[in-house]
C-alpha atoms as a PDB file:
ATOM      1  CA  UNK A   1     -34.835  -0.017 175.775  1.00  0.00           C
ATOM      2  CA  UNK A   2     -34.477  -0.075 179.347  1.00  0.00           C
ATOM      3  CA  UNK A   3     -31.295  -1.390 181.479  1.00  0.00           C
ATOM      4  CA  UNK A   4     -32.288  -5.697 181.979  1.00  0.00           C
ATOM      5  CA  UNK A   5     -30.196  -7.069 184.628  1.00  0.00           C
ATOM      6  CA  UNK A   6     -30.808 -10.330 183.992  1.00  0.00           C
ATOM      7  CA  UNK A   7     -30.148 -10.199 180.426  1.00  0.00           C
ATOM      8  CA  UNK A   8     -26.910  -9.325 181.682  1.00  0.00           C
ATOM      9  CA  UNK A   9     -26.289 -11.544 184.645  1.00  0.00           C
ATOM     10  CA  UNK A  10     -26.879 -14.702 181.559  1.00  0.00           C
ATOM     11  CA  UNK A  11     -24.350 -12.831 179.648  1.00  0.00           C
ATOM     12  CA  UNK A  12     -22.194 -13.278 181.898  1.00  0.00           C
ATOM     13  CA  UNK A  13     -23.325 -16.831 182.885  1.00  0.00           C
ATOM     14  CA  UNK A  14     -22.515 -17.456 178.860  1.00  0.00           C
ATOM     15  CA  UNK A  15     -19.370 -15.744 178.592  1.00  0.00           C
ATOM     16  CA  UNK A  16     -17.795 -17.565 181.734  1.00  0.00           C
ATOM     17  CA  UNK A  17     -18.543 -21.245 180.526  1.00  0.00           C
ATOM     18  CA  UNK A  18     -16.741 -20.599 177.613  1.00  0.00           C
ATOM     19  CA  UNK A  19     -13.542 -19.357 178.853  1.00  0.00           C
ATOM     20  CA  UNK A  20     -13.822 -21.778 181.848  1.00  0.00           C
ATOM     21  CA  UNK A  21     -14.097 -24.251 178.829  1.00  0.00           C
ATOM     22  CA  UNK A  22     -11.076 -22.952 176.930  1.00  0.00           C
ATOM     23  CA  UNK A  23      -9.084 -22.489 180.386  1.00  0.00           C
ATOM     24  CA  UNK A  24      -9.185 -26.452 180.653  1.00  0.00           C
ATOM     25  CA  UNK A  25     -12.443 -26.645 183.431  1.00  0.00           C
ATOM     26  CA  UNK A  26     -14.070 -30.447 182.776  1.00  0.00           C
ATOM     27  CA  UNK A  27     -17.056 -29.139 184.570  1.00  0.00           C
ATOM     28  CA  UNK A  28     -17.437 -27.152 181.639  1.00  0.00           C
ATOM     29  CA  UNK A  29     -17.220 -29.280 179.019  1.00  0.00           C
ATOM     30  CA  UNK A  30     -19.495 -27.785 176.865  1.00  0.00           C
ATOM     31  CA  UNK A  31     -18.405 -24.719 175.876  1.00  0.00           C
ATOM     32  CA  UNK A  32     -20.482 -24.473 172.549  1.00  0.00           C
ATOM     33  CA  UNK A  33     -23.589 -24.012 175.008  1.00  0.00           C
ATOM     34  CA  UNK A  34     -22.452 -20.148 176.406  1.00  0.00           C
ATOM     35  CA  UNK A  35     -21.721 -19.372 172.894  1.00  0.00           C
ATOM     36  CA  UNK A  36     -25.579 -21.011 172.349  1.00  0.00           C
ATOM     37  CA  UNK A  37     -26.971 -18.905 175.251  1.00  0.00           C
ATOM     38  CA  UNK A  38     -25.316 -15.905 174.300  1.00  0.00           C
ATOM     39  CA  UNK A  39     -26.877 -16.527 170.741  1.00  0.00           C
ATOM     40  CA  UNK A  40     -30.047 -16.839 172.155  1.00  0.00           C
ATOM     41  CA  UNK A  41     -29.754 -13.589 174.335  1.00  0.00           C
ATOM     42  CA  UNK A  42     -28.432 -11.344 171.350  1.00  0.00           C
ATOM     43  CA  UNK A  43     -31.328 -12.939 169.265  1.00  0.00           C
ATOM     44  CA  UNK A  44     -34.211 -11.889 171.499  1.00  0.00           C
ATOM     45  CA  UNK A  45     -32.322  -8.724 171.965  1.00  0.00           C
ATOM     46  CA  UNK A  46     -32.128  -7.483 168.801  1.00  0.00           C
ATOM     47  CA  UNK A  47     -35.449  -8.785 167.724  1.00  0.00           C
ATOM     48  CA  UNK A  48     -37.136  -7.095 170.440  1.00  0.00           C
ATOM     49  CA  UNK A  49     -35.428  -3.623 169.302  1.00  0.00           C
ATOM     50  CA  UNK A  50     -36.528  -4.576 165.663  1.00  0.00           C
ATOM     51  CA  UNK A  51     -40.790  -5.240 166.597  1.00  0.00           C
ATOM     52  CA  UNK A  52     -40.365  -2.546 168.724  1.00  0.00           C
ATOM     53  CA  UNK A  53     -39.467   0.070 165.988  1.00  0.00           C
ATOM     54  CA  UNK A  54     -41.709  -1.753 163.570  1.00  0.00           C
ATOM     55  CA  UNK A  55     -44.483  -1.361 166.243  1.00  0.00           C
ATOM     56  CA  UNK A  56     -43.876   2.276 167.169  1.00  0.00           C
ATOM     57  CA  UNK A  57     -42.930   3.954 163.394  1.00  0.00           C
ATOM     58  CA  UNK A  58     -43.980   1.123 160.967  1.00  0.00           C
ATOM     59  CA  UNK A  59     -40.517   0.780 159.562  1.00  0.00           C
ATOM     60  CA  UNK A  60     -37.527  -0.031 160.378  1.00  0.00           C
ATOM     61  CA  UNK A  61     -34.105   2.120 159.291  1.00  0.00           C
ATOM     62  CA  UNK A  62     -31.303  -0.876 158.410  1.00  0.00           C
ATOM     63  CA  UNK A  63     -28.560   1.886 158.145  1.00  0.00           C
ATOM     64  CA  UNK A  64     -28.890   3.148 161.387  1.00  0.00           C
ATOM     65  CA  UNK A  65     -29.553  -0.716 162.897  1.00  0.00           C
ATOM     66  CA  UNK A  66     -25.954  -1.565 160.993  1.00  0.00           C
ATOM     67  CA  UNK A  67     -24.095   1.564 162.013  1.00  0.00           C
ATOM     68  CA  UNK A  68     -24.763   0.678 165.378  1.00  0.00           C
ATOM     69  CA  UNK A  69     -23.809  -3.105 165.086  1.00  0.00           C
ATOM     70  CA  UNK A  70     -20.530  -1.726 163.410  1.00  0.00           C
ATOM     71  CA  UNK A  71     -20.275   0.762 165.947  1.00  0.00           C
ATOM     72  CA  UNK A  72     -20.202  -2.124 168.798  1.00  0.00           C
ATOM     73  CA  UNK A  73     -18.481  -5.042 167.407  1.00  0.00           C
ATOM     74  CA  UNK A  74     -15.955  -3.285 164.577  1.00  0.00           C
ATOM     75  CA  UNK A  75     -13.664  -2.170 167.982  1.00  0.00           C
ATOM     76  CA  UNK A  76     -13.199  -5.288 169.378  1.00  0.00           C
ATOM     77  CA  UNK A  77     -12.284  -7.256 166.343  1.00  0.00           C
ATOM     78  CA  UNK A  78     -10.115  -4.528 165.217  1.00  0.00           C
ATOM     79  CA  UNK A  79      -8.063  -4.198 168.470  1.00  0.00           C
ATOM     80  CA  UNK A  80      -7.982  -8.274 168.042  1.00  0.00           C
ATOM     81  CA  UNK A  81      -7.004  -8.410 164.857  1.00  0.00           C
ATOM     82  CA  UNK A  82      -3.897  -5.697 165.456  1.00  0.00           C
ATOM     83  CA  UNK A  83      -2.618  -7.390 168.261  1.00  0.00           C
ATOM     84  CA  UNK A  84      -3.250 -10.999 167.261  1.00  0.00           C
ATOM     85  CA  UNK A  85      -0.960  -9.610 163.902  1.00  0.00           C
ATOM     86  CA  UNK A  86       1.574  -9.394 165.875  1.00  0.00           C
ATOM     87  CA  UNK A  87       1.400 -12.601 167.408  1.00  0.00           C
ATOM     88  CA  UNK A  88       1.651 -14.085 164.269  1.00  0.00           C
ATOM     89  CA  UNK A  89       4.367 -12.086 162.788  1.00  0.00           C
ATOM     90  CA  UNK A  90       6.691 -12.665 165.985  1.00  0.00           C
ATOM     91  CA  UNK A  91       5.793 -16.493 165.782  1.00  0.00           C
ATOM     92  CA  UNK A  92       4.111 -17.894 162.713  1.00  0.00           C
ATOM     93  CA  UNK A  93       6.211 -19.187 159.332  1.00  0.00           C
ATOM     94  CA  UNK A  94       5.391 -17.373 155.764  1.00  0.00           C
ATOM     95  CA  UNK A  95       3.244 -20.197 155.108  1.00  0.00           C
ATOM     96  CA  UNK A  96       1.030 -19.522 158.167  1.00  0.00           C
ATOM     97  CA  UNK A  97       0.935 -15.944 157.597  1.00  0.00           C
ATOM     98  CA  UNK A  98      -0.495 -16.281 154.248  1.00  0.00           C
ATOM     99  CA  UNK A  99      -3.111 -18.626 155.816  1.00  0.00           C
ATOM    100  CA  UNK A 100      -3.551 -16.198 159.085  1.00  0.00           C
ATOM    101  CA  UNK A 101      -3.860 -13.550 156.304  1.00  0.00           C
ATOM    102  CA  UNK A 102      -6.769 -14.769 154.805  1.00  0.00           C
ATOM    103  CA  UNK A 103      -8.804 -16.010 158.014  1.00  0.00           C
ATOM    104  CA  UNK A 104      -8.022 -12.025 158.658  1.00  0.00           C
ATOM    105  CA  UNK A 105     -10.320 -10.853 155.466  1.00  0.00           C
ATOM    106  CA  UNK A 106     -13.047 -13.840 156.105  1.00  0.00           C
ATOM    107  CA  UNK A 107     -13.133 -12.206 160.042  1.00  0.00           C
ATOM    108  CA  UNK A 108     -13.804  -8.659 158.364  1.00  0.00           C
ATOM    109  CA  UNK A 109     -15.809  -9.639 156.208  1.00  0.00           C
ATOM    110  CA  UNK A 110     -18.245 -12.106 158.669  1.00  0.00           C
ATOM    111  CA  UNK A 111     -17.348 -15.087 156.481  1.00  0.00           C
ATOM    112  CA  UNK A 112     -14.994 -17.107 159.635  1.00  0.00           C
ATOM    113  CA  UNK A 113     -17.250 -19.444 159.845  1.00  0.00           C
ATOM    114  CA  UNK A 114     -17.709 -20.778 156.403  1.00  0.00           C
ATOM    115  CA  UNK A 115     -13.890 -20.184 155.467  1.00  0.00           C
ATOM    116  CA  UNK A 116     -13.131 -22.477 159.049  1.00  0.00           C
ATOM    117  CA  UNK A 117     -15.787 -24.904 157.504  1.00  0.00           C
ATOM    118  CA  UNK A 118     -13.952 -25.383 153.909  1.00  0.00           C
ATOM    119  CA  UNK A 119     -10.566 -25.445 155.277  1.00  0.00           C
ATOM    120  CA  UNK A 120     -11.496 -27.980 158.347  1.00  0.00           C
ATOM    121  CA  UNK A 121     -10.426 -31.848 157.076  1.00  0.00           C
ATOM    122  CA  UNK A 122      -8.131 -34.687 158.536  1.00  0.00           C
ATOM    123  CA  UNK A 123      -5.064 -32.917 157.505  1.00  0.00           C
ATOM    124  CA  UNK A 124      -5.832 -29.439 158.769  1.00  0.00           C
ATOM    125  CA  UNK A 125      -3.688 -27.319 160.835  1.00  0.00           C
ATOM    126  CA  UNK A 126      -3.695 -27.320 164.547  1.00  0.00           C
ATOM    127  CA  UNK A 127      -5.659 -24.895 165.551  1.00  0.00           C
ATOM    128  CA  UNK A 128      -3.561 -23.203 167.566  1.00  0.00           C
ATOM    129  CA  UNK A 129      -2.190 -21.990 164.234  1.00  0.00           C
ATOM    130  CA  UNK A 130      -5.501 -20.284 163.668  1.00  0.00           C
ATOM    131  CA  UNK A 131      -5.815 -17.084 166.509  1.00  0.00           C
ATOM    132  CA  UNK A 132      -8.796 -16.049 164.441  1.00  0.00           C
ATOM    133  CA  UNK A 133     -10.875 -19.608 164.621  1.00  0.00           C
ATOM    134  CA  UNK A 134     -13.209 -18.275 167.426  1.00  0.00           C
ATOM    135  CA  UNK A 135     -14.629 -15.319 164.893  1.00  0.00           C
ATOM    136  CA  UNK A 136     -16.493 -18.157 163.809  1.00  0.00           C
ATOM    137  CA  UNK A 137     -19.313 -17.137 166.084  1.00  0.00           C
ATOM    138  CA  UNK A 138     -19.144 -13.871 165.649  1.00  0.00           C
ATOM    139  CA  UNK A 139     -19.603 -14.286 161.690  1.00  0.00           C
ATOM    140  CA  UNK A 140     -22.425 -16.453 162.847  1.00  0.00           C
ATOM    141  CA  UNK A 141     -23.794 -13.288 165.242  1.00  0.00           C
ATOM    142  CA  UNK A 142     -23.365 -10.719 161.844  1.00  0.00           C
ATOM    143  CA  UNK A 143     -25.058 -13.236 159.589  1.00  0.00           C
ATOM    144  CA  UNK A 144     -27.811 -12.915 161.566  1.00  0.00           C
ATOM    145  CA  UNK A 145     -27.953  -9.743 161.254  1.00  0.00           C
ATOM    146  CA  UNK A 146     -27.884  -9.297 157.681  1.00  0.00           C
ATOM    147  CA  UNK A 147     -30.903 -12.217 157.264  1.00  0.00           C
ATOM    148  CA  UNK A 148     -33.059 -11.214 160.480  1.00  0.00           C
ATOM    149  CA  UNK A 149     -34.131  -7.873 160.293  1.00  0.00           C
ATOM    150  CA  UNK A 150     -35.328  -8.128 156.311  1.00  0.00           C
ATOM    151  CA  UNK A 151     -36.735 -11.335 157.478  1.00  0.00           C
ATOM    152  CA  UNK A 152     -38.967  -9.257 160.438  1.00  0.00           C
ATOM    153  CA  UNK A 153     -39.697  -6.195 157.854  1.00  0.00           C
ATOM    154  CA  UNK A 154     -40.926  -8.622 155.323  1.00  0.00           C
ATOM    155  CA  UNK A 155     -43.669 -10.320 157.849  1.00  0.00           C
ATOM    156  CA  UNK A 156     -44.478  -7.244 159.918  1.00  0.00           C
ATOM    157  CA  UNK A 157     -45.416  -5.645 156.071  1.00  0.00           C
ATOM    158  CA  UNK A 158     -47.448  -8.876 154.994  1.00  0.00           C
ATOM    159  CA  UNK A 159     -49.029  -8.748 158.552  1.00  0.00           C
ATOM    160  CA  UNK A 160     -50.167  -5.588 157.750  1.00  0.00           C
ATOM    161  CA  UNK A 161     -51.776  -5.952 154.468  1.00  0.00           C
END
């Protein structure tokens, strides 16, 4: 896959309005649309590097594909996680560890988003007790793909019979 400039320059465009949304900006109010775009981006990405090794083999190796998703997101959230931990042991009760202790496994295990989901309700924590709330999206980004790629390998092989 070539270098896309673009692709990048709307990365960039994505990642911006978001922290310019968390940093307090009321131009940019609407933060959930860089994590959209950058949804959007990663989505034609990936699916483009999926048809494209469908096209050019006529398969597609999901161990390889997943190694290097681990490869590129596993660093991150690990170096977040450590130093987020502690955050929270420095300034968080026994009570909120325990809590920040299992928002820790549903982050490893792509699950924030649906473990946010079930514990969100009128009496909910503020959510600066939860460092971990915006691995939502990225749960949302490894979801994706799990379900994608099987998705793609399941039409390009109908397709072809």
């Amino acid at each position: 896959m070539t270098y896309r400039p673009e692709v990048d320059g709307l990365r960039a465009i994505a990642v911006l309005s978001v922290l310019f949304y968390h940093a307090g900006f009321t131009l940019f109010g609407g933060g959930y649309v860089g994590v959209d775009v950058f949804f959007v981006i990663s989505g034609y990405l990936i699916t483009s590097l999926i048809v494209r090794e469908l096209a050019k083999t006529g398969g597609f190796r999901f161990g390889t594909f997943y190694l290097r998703r681990i490869r590129r997101l596993f660093p991150a959230l690990m170096n977040t996680i450590v130093f987020t931990w502690v955050g929270a042991f420095l300034f968080f009760s026994p009570a909120q560890l325990q809590d920040f202790g299992a928002s820790t496994i549903a982050a490893v295990t792509s699950i924030s988003n649906i473990y946010f989901w079930f514990e969100a309700d009128y009496f909910d924590a503020a959510a600066v007790t939860k460092p971990l709330l915006h691995t939502w999206s990225l749960s949302v980004e490894e979801q994706f793909y799990f379900i994608w790629p099987a998705l793609l390998v399941f039409v390009f092989a109908k397709l072809r019979n």
